[in-house]
PDB file of N, CA and C in Angstrom:
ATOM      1  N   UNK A   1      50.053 104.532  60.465  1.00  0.00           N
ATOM      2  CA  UNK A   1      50.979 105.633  60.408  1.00  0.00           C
ATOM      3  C   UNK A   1      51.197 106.144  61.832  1.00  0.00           C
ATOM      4  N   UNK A   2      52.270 105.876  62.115  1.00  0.00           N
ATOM      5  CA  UNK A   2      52.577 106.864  63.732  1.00  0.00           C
ATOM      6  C   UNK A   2      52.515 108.202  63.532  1.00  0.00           C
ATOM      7  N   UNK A   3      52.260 108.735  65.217  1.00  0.00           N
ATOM      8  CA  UNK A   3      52.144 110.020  65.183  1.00  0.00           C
ATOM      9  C   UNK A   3      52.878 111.292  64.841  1.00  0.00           C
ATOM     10  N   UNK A   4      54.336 110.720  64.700  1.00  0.00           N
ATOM     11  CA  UNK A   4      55.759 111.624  64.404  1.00  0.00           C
ATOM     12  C   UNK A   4      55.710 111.204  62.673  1.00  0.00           C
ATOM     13  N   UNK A   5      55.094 110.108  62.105  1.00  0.00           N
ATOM     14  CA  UNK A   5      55.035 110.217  60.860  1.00  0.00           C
ATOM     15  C   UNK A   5      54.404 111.233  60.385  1.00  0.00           C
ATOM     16  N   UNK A   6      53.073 111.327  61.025  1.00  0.00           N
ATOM     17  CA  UNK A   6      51.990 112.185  60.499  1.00  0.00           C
ATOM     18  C   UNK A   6      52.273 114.009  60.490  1.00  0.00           C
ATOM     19  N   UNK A   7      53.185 113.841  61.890  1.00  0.00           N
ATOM     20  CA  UNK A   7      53.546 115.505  61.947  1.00  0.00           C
ATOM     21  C   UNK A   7      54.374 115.609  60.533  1.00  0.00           C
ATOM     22  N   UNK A   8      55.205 114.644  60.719  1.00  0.00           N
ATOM     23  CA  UNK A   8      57.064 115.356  59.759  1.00  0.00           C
ATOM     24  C   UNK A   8      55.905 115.606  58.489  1.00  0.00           C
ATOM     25  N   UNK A   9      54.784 115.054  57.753  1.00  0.00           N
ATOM     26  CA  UNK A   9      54.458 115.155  56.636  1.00  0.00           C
ATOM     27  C   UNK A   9      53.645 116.448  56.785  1.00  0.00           C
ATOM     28  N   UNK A  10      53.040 117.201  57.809  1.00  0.00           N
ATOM     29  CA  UNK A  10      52.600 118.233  58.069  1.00  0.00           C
ATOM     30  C   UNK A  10      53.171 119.156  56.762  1.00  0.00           C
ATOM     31  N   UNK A  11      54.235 119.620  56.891  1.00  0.00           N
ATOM     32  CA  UNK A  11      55.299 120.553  56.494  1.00  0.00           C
ATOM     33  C   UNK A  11      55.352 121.736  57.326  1.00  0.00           C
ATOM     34  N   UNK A  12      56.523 122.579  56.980  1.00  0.00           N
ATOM     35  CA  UNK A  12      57.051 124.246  57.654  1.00  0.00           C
ATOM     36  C   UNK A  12      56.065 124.527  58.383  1.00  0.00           C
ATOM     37  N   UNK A  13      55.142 124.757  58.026  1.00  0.00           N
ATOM     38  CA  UNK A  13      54.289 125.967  58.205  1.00  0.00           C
ATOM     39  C   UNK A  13      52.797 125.577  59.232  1.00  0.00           C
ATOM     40  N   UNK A  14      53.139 123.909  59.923  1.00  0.00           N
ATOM     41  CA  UNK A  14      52.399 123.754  60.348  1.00  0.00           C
ATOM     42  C   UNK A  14      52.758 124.088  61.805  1.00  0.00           C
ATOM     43  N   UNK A  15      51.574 124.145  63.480  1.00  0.00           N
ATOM     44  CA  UNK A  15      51.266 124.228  64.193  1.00  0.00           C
ATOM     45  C   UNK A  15      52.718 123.839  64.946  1.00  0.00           C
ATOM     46  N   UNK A  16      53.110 124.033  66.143  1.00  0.00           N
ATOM     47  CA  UNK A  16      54.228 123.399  66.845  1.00  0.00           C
ATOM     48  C   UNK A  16      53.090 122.052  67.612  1.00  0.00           C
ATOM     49  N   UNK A  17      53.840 120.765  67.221  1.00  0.00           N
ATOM     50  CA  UNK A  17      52.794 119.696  67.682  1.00  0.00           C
ATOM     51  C   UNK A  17      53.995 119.051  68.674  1.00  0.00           C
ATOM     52  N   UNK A  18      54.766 119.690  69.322  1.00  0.00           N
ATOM     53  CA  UNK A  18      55.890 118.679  69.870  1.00  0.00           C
ATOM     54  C   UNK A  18      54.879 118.094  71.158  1.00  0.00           C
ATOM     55  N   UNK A  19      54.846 119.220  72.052  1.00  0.00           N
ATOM     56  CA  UNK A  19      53.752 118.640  73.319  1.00  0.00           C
ATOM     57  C   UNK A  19      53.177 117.790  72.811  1.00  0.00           C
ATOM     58  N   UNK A  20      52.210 117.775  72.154  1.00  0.00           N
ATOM     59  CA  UNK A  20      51.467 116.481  71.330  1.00  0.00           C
ATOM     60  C   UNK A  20      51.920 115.068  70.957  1.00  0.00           C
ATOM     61  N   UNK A  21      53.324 115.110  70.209  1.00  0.00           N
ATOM     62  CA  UNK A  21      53.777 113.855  70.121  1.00  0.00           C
ATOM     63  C   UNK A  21      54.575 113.551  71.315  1.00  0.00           C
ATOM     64  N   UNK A  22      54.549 114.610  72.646  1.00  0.00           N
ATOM     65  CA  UNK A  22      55.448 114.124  73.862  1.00  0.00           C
ATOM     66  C   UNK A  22      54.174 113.106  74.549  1.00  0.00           C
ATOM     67  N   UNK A  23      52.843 113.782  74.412  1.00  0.00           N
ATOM     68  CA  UNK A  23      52.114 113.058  75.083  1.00  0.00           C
ATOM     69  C   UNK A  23      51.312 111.960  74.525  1.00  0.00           C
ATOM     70  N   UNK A  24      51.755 111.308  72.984  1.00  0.00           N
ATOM     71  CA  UNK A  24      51.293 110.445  72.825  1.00  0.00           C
ATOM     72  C   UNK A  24      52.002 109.497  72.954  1.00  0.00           C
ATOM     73  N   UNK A  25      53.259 109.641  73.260  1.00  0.00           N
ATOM     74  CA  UNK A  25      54.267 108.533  73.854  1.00  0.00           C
ATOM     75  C   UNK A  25      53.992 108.049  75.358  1.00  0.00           C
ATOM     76  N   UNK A  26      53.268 109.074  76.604  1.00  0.00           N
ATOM     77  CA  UNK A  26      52.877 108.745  77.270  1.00  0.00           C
ATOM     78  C   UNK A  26      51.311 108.286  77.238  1.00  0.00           C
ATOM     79  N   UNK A  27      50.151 108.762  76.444  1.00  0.00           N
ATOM     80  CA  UNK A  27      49.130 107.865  76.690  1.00  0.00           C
ATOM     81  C   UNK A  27      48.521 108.083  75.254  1.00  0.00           C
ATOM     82  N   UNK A  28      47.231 107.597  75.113  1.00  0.00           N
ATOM     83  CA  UNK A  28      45.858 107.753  74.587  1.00  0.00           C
ATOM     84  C   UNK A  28      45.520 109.053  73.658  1.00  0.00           C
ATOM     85  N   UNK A  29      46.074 109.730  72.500  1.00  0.00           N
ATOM     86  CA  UNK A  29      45.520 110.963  72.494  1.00  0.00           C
ATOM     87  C   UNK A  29      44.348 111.294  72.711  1.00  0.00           C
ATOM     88  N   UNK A  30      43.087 111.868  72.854  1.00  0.00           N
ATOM     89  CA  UNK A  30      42.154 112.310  73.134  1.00  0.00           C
ATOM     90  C   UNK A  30      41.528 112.568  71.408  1.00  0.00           C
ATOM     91  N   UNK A  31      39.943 112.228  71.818  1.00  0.00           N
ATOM     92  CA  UNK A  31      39.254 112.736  69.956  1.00  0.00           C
ATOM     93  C   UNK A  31      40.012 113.952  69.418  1.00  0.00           C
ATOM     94  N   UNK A  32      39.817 115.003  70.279  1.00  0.00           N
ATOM     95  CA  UNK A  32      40.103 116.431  70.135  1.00  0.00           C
ATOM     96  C   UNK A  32      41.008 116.492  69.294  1.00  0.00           C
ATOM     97  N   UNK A  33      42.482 115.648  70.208  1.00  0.00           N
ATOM     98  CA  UNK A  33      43.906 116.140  70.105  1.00  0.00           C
ATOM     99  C   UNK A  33      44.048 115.386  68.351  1.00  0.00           C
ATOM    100  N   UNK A  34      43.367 114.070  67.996  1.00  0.00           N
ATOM    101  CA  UNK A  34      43.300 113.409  67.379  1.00  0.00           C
ATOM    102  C   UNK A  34      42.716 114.309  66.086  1.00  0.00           C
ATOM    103  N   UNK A  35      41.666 115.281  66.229  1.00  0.00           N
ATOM    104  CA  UNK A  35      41.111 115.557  65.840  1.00  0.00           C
ATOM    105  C   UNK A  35      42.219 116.935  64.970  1.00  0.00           C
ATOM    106  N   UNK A  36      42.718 117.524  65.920  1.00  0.00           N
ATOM    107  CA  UNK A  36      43.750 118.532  65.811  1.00  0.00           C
ATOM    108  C   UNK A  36      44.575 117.976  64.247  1.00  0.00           C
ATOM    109  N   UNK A  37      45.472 117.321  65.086  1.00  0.00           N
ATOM    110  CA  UNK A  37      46.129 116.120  63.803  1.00  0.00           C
ATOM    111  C   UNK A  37      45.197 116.300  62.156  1.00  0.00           C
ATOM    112  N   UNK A  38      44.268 115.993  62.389  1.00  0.00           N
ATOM    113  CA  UNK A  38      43.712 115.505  61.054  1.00  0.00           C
ATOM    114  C   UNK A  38      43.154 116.566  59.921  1.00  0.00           C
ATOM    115  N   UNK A  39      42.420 117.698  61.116  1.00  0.00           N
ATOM    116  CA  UNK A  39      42.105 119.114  60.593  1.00  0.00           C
ATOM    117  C   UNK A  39      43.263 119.230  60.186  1.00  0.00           C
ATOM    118  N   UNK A  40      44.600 119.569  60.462  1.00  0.00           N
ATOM    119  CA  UNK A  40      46.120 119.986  60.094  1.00  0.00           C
ATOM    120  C   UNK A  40      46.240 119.158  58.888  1.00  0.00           C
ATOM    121  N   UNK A  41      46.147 117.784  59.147  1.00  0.00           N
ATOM    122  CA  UNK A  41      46.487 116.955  57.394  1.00  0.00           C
ATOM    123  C   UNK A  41      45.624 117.405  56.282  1.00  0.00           C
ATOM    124  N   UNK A  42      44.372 118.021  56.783  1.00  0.00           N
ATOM    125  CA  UNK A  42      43.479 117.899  55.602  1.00  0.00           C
ATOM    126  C   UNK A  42      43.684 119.276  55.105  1.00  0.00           C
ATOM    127  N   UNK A  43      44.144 120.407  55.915  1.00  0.00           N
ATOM    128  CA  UNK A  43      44.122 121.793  55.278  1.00  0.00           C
ATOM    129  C   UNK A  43      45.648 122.792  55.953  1.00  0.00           C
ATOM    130  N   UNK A  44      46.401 121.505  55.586  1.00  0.00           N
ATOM    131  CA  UNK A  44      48.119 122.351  55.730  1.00  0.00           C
ATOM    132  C   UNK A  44      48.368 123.345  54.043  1.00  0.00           C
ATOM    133  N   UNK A  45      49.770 123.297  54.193  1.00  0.00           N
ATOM    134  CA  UNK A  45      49.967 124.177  53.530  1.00  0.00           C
ATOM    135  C   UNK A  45      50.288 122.835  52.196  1.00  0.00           C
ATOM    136  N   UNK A  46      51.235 121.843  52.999  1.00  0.00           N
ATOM    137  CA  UNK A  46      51.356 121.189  52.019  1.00  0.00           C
ATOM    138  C   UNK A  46      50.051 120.530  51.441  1.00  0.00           C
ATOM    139  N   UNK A  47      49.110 120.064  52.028  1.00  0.00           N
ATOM    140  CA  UNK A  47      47.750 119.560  51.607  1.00  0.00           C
ATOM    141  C   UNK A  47      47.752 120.461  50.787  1.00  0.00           C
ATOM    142  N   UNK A  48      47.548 121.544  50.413  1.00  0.00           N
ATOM    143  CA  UNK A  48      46.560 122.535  49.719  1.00  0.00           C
ATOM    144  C   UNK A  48      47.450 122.357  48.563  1.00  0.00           C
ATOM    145  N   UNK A  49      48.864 122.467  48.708  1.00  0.00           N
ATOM    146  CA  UNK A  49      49.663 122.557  47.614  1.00  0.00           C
ATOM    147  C   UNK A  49      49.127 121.043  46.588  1.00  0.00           C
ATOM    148  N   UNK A  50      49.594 120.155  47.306  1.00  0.00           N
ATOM    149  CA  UNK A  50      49.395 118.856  46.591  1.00  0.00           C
ATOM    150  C   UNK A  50      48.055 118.818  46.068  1.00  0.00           C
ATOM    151  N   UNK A  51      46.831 119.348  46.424  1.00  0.00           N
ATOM    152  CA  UNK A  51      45.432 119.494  45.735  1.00  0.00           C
ATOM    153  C   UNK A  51      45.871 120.467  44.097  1.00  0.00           C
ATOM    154  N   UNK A  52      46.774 121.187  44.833  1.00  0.00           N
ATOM    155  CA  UNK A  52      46.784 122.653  43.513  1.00  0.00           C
ATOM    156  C   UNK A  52      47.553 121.678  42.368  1.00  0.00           C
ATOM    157  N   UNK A  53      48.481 120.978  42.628  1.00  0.00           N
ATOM    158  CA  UNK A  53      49.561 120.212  41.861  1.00  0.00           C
ATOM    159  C   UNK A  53      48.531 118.842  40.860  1.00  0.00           C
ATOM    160  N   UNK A  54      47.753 118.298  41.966  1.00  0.00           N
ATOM    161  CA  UNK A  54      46.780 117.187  41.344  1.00  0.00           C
ATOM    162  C   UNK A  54      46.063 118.010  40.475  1.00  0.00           C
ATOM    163  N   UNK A  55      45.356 119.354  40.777  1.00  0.00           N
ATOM    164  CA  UNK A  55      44.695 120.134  39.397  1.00  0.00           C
ATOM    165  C   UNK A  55      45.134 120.497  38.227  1.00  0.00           C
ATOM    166  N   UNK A  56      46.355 120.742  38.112  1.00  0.00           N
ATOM    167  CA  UNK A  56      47.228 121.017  37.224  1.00  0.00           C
ATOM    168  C   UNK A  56      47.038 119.431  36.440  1.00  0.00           C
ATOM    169  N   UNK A  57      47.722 118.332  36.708  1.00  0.00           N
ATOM    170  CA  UNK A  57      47.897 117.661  36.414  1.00  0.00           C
ATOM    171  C   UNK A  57      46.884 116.780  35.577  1.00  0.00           C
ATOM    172  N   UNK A  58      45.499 117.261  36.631  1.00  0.00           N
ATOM    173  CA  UNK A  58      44.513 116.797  35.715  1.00  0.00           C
ATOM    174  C   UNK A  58      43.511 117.555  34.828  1.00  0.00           C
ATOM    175  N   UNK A  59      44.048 118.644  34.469  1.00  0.00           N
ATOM    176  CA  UNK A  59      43.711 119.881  33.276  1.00  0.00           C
ATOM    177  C   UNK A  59      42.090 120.056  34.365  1.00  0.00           C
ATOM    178  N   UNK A  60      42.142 120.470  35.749  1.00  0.00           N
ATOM    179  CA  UNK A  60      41.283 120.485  36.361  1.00  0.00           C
ATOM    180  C   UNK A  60      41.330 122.185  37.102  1.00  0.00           C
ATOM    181  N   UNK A  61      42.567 123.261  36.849  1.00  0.00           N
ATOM    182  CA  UNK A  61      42.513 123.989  37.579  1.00  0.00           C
ATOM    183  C   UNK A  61      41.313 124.693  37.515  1.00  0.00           C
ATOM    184  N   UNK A  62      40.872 125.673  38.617  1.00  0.00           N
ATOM    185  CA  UNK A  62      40.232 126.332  38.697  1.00  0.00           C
ATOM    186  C   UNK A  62      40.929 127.275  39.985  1.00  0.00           C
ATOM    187  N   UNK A  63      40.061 128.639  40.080  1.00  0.00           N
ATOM    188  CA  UNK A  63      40.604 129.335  40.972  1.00  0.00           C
ATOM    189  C   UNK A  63      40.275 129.043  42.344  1.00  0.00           C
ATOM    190  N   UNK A  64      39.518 128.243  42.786  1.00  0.00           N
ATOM    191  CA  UNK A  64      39.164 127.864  43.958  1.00  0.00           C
ATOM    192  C   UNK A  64      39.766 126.554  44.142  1.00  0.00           C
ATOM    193  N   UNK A  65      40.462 126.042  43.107  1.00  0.00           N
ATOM    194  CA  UNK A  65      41.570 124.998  43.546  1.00  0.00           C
ATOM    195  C   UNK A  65      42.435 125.527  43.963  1.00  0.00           C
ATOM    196  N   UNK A  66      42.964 126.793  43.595  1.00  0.00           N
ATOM    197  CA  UNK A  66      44.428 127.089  43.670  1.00  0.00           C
ATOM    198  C   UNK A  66      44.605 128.393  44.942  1.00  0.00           C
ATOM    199  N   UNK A  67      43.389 129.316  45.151  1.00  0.00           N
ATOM    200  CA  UNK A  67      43.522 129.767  45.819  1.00  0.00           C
ATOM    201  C   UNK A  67      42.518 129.828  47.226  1.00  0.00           C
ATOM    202  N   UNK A  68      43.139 129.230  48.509  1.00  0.00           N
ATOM    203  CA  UNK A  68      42.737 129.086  49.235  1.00  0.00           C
ATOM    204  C   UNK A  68      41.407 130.055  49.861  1.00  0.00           C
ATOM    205  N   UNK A  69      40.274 129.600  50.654  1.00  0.00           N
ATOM    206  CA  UNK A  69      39.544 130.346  50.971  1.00  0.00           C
ATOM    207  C   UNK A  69      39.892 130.608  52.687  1.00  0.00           C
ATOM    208  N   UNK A  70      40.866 130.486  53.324  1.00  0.00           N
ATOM    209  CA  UNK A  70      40.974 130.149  54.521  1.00  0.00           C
ATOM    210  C   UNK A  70      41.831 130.823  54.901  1.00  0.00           C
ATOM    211  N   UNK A  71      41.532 132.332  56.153  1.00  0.00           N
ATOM    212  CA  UNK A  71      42.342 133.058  56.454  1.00  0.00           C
ATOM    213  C   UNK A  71      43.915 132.197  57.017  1.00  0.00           C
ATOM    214  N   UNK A  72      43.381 131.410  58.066  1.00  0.00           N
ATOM    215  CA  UNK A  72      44.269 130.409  58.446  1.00  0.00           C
ATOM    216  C   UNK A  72      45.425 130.157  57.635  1.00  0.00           C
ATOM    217  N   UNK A  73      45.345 130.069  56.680  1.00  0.00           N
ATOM    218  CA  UNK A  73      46.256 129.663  55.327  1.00  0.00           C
ATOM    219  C   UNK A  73      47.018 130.599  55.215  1.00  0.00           C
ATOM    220  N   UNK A  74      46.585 131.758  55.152  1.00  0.00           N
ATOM    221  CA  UNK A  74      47.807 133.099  54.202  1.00  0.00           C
ATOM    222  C   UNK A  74      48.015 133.690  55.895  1.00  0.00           C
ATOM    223  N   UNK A  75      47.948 133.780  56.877  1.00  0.00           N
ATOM    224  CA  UNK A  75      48.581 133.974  58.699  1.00  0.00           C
ATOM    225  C   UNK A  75      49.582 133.416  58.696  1.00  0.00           C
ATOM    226  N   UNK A  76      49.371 131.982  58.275  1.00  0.00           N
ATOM    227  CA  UNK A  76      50.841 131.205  58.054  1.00  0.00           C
ATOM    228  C   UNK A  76      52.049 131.799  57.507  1.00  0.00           C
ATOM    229  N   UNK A  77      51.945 132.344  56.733  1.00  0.00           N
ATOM    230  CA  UNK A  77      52.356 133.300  56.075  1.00  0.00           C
ATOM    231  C   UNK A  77      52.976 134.934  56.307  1.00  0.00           C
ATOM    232  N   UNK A  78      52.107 135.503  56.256  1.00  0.00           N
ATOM    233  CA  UNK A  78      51.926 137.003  56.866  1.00  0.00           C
ATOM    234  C   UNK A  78      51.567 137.450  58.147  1.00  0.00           C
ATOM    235  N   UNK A  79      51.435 136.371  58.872  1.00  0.00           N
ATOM    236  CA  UNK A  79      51.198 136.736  60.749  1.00  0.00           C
ATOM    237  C   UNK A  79      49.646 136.853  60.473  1.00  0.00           C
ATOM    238  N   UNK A  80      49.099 136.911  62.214  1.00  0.00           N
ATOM    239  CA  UNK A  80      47.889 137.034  62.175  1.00  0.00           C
ATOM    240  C   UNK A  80      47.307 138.326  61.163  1.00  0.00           C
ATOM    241  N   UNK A  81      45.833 138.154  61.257  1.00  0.00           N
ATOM    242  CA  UNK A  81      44.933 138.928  60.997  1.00  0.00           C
ATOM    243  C   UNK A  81      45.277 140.512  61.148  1.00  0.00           C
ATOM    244  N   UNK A  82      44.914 141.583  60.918  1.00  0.00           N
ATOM    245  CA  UNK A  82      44.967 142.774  61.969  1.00  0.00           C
ATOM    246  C   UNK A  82      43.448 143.378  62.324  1.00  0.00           C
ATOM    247  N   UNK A  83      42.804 142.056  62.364  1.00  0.00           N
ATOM    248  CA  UNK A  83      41.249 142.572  62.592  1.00  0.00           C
ATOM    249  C   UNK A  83      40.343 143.219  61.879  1.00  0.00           C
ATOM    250  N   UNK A  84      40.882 143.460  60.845  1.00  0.00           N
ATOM    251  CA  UNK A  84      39.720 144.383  60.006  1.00  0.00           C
ATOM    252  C   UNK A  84      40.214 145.544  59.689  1.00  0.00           C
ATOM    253  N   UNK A  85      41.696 145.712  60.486  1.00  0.00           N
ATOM    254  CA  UNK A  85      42.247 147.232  59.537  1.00  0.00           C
ATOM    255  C   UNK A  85      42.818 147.146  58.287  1.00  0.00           C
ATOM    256  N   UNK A  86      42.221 148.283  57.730  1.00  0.00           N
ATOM    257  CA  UNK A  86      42.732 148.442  56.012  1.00  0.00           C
ATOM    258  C   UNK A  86      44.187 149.255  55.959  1.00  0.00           C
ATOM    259  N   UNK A  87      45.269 148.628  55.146  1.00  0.00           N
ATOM    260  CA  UNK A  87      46.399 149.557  54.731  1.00  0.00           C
ATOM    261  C   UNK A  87      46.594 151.081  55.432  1.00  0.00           C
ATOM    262  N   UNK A  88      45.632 151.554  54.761  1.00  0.00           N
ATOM    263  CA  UNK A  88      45.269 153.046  54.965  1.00  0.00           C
ATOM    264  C   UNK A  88      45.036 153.457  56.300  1.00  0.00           C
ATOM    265  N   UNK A  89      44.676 152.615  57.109  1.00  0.00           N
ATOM    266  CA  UNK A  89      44.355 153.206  58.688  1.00  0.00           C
ATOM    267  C   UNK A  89      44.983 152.918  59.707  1.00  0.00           C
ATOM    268  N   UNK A  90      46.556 152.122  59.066  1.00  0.00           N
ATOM    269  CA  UNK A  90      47.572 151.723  60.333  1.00  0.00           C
ATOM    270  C   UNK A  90      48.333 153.364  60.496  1.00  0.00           C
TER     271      UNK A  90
END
């Protein structure tokens, strides 16, 4: 699978990887960068979805299929964190 394959299947909501596929046209990615890539395939938005969709399918849901434990996940979403402030204290 090339590296522009692997992004486009990312989906929306993943990381901007352009630098990344600029520089794997010029060399070697690095473990790291490699590494980047794969963390992203294994816990995108679409990954998580397609896990939630396979549970369904296999009369397997549960709530820890369907709802993510990973702030990372709902930022995508709603912007970062706000550190620990509650509603009430903005």
């Amino acid at each position: 699978m090339s590296t522009s394959h692997l992004i486009d299947h990312l989906g929306p909501t993943a990381p901007d990887f352009s630098t990344l596929l600029t520089k794997a046209v010029e060399y070697e990615l690095s473990d790291g960068e490699i590494g980047e890539l794969f963390a992203e395939r294994a816990n995108s938005v679409a990954a998580l979805q397609a896990r939630a969709a396979a549970a369904f399918n296999t009369n397997q849901v549960t709530l820890e299929k369907l709802v993510p434990d990973s702030f990372a996940y709902f930022e995508r979403f709603c912007g970062p964190s706000l550190g620990g402030i509650g509603l009430d204290e903005k």
